[in-house]
N, C-alpha and C. Protein backbone atom coordinates (compact mmCIF):
# COMPACT_ATOMS: atom_id res chain seq x y z
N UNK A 1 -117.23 28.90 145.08
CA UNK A 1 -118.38 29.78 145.08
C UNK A 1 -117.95 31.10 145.68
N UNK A 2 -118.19 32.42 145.16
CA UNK A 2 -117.84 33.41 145.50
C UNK A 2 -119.56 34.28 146.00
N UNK A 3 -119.26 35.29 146.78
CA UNK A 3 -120.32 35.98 147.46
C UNK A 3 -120.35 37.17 146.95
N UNK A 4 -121.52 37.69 147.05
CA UNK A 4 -121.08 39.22 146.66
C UNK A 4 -122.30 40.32 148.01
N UNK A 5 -121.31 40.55 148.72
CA UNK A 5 -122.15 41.51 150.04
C UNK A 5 -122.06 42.71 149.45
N UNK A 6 -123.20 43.62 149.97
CA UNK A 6 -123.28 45.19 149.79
C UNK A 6 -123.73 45.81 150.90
N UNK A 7 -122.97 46.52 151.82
CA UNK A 7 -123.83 47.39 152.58
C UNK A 7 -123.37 48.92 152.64
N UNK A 8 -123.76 49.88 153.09
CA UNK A 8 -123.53 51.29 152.98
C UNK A 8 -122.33 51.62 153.39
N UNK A 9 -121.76 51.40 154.29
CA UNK A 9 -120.42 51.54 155.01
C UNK A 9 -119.68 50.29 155.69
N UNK A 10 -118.62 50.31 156.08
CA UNK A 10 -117.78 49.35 156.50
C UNK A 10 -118.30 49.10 158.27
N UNK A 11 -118.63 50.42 158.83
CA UNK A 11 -119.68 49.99 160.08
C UNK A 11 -120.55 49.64 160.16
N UNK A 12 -121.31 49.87 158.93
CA UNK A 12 -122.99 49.42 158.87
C UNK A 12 -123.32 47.96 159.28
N UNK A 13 -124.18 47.09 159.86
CA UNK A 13 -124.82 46.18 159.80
C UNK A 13 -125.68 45.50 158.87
N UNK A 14 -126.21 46.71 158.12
CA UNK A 14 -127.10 46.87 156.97
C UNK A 14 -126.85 46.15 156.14
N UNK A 15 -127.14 44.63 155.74
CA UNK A 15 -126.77 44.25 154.28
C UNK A 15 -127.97 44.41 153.26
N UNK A 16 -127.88 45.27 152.31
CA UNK A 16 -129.17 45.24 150.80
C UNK A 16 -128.56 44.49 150.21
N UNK A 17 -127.47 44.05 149.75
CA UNK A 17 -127.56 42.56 148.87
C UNK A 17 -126.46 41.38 149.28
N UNK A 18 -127.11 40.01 149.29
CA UNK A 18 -126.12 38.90 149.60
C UNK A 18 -126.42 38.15 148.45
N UNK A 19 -125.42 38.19 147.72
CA UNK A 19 -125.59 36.80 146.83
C UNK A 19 -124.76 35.97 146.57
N UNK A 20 -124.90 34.52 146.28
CA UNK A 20 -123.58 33.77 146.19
C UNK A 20 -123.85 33.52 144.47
N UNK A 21 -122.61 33.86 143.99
CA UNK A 21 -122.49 33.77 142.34
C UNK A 21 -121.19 32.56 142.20
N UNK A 22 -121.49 31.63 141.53
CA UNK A 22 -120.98 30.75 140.79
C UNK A 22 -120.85 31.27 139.59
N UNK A 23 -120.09 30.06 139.12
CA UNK A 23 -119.42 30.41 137.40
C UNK A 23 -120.42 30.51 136.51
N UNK A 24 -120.85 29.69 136.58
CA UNK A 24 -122.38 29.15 136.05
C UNK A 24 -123.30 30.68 135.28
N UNK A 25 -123.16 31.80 136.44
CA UNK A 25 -123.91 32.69 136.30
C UNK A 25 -123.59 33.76 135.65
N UNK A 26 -122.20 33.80 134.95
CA UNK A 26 -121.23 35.35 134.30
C UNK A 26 -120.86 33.96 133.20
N UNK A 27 -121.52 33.07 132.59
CA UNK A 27 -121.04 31.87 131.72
C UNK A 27 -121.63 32.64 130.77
N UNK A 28 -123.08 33.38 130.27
CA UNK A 28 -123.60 33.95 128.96
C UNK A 28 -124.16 35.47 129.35
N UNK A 29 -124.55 35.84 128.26
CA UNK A 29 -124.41 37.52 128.78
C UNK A 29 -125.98 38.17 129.31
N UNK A 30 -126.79 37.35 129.28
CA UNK A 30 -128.01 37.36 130.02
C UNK A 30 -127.80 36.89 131.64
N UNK A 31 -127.37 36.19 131.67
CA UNK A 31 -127.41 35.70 133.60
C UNK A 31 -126.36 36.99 134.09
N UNK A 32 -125.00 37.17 133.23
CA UNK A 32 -124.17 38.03 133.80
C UNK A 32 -124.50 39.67 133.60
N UNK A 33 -125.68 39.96 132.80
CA UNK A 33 -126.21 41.17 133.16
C UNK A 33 -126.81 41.37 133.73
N UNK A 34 -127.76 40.11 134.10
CA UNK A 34 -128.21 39.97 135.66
C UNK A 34 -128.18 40.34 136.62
N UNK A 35 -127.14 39.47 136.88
CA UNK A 35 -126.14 39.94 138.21
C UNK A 35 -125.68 40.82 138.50
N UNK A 36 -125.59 41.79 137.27
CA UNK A 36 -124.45 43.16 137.35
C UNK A 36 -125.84 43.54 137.76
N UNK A 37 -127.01 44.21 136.98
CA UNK A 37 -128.06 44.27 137.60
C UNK A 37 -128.56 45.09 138.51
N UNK A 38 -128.50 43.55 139.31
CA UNK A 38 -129.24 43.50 140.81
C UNK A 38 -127.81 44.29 141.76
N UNK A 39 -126.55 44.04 141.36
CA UNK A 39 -125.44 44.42 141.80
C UNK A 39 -125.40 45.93 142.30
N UNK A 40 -125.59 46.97 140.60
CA UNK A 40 -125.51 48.26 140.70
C UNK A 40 -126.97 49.05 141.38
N UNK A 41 -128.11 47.73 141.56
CA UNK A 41 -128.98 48.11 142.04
C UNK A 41 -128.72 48.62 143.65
N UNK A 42 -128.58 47.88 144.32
CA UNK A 42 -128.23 47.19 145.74
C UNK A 42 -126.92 48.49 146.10
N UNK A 43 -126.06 48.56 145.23
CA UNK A 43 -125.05 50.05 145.05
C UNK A 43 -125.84 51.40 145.44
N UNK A 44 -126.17 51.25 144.31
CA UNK A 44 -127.55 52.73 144.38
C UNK A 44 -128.13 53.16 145.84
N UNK A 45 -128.82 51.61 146.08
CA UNK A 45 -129.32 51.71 147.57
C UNK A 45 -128.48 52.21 148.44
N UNK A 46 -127.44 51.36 148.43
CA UNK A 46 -126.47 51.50 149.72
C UNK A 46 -126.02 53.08 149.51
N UNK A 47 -125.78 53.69 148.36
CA UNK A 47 -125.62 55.12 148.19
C UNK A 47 -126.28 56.02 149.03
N UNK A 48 -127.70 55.69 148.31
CA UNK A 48 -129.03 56.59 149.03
C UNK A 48 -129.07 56.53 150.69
N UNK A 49 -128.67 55.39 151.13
CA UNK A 49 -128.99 55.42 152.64
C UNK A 49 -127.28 55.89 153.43
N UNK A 50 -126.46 56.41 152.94
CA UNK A 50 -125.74 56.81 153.46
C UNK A 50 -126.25 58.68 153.87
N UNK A 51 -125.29 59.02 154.88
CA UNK A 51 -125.92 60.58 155.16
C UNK A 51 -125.88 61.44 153.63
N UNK A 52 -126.31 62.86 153.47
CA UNK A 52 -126.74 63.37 152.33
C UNK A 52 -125.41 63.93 152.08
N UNK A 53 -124.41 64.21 153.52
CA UNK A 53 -123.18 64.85 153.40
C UNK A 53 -121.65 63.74 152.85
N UNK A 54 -122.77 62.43 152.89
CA UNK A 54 -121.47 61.59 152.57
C UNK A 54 -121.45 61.13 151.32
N UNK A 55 -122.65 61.41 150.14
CA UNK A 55 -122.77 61.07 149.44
C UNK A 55 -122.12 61.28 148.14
N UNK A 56 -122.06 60.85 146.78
CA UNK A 56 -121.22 60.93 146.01
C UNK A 56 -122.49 60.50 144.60
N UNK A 57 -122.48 61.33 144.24
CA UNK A 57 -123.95 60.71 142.79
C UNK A 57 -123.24 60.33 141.57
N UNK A 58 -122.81 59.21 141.29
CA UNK A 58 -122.04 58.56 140.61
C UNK A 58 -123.32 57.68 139.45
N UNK A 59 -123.66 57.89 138.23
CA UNK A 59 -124.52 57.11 137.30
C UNK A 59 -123.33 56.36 136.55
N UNK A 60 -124.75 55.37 136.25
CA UNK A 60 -123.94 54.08 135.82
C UNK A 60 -124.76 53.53 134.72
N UNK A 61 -124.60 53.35 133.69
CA UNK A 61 -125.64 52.59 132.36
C UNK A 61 -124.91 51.18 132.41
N UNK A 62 -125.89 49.74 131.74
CA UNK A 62 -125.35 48.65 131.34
C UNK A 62 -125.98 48.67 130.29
N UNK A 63 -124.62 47.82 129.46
CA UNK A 63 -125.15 47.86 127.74
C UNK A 63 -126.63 47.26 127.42
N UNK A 64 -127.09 47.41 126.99
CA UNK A 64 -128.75 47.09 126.57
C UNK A 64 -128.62 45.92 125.98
């Protein structure tokens, strides 16, 4: 079982996303767009809450 943590910086405490992903879940392309998802979601966040001077505005599309 693999994890997938997100927080803003490597000092932060802050976690916006913990998830534990099995195989199970990147097996068909609905669960694994899912995951990407909630993934680039939780990204975004951790973006936004970094300072305004540290930021980097990077967009991202997933195939439809």
């Amino acid at each position: 079982m693999a994890r997938i943590i997100v927080t803003p910086d490597d000092q932060s405490d802050v976690v916006l996303f913990d998830e534990r992903v099995y195989p199970i879940h990147l097996q068909n392309q609905l669960s694994s767009l899912q995951v990407a998802e909630r993934l680039a979601w939780a990204v975004e966040d951790a973006e936004e809450a970094r300072p305004e001077g540290e930021r980097r505005r990077i967009r991202m599309s997933l195939p439809a």
